[in-house]
N, C-alpha and C. Protein backbone atom coordinates (compact mmCIF):
# COMPACT_ATOMS: atom_id res chain seq x y z
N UNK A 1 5.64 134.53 55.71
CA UNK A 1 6.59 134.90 56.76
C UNK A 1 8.00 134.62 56.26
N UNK A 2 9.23 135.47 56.48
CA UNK A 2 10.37 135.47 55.78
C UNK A 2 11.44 134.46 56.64
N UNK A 3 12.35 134.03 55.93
CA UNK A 3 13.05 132.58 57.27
C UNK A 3 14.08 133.32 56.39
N UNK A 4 14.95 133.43 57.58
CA UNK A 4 16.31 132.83 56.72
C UNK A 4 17.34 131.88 57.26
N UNK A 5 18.17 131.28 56.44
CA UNK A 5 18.88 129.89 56.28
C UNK A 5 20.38 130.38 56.15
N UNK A 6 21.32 129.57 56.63
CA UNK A 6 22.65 129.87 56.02
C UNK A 6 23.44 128.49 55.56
N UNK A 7 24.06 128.22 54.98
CA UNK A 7 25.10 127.93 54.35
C UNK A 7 26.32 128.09 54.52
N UNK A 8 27.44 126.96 54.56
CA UNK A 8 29.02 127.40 54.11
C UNK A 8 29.55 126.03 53.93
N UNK A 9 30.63 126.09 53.58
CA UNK A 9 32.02 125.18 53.45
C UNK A 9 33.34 125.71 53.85
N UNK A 10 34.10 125.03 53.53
CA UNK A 10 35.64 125.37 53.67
C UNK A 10 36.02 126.85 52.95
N UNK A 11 35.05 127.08 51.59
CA UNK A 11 35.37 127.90 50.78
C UNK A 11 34.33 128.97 50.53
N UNK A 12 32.90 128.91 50.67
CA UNK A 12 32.22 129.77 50.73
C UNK A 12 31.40 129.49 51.25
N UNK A 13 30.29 130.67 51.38
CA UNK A 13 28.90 130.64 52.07
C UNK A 13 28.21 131.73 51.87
N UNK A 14 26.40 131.86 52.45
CA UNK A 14 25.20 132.34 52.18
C UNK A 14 24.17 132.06 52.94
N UNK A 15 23.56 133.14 53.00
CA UNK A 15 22.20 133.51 53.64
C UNK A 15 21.34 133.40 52.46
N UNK A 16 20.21 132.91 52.69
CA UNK A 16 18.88 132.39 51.80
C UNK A 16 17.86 133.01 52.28
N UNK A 17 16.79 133.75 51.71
CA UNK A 17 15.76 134.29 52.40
C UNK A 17 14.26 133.47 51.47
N UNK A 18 13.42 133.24 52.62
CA UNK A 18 12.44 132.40 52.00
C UNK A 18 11.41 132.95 52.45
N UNK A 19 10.49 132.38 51.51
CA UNK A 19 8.89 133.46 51.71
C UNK A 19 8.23 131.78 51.56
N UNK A 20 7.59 131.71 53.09
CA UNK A 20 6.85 130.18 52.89
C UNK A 20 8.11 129.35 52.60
N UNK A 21 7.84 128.97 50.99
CA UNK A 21 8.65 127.54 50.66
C UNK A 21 9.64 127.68 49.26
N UNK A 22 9.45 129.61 49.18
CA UNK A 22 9.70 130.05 48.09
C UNK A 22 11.14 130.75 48.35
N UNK A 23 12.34 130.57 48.05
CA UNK A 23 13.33 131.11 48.04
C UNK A 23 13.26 132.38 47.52
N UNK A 24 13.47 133.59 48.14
CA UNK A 24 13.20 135.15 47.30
C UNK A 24 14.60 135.37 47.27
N UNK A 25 15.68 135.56 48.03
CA UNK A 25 16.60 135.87 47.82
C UNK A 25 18.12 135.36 47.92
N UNK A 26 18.99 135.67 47.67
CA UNK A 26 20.28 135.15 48.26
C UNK A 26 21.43 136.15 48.28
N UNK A 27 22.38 135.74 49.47
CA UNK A 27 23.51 136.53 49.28
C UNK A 27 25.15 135.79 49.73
N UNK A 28 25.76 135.47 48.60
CA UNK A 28 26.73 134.65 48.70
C UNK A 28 28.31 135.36 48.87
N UNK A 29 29.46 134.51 49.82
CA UNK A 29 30.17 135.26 49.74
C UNK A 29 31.31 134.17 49.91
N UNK A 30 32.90 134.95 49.67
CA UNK A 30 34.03 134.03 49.44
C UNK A 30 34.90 133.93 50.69
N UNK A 31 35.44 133.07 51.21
CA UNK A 31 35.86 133.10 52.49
C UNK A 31 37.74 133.17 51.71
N UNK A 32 38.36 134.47 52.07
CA UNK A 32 40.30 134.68 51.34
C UNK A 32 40.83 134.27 52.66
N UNK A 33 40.23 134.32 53.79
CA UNK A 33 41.06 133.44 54.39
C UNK A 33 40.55 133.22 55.69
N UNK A 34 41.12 132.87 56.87
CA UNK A 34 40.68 132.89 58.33
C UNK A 34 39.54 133.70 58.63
N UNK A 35 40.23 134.78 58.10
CA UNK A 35 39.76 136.22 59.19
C UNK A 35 39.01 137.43 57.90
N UNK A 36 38.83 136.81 56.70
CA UNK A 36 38.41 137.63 55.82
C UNK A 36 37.38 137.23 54.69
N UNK A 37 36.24 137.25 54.56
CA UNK A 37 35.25 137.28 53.83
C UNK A 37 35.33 138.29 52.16
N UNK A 38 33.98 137.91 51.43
CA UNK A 38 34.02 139.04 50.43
C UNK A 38 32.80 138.43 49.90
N UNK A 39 31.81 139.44 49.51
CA UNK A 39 30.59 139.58 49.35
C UNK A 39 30.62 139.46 47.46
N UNK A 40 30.21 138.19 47.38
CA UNK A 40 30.37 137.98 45.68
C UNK A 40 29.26 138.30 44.74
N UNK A 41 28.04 138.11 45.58
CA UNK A 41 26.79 137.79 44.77
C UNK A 41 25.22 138.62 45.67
N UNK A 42 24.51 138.64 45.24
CA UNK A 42 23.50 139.35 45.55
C UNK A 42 22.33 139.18 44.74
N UNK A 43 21.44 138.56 45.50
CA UNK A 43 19.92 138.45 44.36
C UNK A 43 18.84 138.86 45.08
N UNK A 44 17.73 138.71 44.19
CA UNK A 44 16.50 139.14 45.19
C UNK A 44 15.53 138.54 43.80
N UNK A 45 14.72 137.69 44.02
CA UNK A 45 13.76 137.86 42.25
C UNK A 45 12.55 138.98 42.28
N UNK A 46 12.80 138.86 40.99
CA UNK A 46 12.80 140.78 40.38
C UNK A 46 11.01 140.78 41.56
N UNK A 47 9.90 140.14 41.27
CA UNK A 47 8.75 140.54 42.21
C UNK A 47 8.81 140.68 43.78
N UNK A 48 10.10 140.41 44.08
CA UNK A 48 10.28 140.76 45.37
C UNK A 48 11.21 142.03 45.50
N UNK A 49 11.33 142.62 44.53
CA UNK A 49 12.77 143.80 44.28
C UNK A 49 11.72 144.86 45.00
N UNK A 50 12.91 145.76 45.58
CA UNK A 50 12.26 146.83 46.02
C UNK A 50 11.73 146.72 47.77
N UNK A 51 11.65 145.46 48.45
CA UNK A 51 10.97 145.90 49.83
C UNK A 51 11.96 145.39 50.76
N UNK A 52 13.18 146.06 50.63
CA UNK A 52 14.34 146.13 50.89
C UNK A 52 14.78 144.42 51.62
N UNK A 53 14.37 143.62 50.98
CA UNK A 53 15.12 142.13 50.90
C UNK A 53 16.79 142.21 50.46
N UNK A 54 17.20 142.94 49.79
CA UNK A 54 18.54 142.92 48.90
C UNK A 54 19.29 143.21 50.86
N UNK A 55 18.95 144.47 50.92
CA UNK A 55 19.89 145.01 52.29
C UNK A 55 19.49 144.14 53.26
N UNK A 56 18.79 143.57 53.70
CA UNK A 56 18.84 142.36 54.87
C UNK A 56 18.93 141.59 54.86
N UNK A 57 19.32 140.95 53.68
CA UNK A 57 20.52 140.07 53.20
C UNK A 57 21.79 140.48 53.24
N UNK A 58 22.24 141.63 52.74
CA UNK A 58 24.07 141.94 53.10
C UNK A 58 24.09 141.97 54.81
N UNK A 59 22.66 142.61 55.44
CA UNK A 59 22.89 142.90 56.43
C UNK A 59 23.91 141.54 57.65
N UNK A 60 22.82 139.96 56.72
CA UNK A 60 22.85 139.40 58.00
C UNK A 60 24.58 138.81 57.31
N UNK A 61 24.98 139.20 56.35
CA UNK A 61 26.66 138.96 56.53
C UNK A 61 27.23 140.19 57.46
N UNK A 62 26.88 140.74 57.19
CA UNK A 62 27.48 142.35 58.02
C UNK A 62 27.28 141.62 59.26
N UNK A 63 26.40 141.03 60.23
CA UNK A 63 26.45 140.54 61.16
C UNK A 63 27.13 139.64 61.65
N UNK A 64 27.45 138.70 60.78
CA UNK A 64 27.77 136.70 60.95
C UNK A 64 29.52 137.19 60.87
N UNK A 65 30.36 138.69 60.11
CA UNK A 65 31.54 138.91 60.37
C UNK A 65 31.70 139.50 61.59
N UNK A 66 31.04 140.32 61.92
CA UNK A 66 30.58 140.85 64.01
C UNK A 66 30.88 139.81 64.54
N UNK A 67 29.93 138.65 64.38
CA UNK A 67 29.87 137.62 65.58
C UNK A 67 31.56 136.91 65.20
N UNK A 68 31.98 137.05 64.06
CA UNK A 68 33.05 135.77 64.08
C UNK A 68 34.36 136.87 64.14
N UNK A 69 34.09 137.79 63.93
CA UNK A 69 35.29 138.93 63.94
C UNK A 69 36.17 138.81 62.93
N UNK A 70 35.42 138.85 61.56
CA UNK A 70 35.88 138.83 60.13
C UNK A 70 35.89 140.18 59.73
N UNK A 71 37.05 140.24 59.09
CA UNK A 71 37.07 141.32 57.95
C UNK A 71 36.11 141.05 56.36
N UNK A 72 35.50 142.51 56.44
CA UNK A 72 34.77 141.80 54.95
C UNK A 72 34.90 143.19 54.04
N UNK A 73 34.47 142.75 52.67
CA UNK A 73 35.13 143.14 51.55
C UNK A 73 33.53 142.60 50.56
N UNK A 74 33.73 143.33 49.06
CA UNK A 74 32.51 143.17 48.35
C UNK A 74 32.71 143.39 47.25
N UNK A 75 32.96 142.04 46.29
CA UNK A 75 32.70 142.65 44.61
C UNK A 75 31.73 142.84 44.00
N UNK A 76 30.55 142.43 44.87
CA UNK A 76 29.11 142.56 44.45
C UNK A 76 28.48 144.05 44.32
N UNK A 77 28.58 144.96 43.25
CA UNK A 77 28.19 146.51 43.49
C UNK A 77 26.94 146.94 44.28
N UNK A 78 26.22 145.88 44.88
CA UNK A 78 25.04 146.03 45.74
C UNK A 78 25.42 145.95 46.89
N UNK A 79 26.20 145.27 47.18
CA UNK A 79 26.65 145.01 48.59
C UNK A 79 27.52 145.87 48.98
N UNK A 80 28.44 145.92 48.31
CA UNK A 80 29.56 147.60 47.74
C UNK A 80 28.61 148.46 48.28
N UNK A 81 27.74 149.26 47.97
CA UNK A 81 26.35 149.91 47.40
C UNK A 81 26.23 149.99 49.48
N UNK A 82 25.62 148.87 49.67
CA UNK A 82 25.18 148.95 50.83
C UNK A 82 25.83 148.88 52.48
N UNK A 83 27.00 148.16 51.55
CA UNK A 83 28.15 148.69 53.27
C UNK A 83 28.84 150.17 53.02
N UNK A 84 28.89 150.76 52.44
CA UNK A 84 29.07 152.37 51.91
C UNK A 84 27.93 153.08 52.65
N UNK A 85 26.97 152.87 51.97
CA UNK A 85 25.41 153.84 52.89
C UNK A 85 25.47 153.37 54.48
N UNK A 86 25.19 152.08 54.51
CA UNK A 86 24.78 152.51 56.09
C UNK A 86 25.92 151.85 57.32
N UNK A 87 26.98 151.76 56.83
CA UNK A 87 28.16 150.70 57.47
C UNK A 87 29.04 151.96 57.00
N UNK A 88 29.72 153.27 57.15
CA UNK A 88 30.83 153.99 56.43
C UNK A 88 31.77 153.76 57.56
């Protein structure tokens, strides 16, 4: 069953996705200021690639800037990748 976890500090933060006790994925990002995020990093390990873990991970940042009313931004070309397709 998949959990996910979050993370932050003063300076960054992340969503963790876990299978059981097994960390499958992550998606980390940089906080430029108050009101503005940026999507740095993006993983998934490679036997979990493919059953769309990568996108519901950007997703639940795409969300957590909704709830806080952040601007967000992405140097990560996956995350790039995925607020382009289904966020235009």
């Amino acid at each position: 069953m998949e959990q996910f976890t979050f993370e932050e500090d003063d300076l960054f933060g992340g969503f963790y996705l876990f299978d059981e006790e097994t960390k499958i994925g992550e998606v980390t990002f940089r906080k430029h200021s108050q009101n503005a995020i940026s999507i740095n990093h993006t993983y998934v390990l490679k036997e979990f690639e493919g059953r769309g873990y990568g996108k519901k991970l950007v997703d639940k940042v795409i969300e957590y800037t909704k709830e806080n009313d952040l601007k967000l931004s992405a140097s990560c070309w996956f995350a790039e990748k995925v607020i382009q397709s289904y966020y235009p």
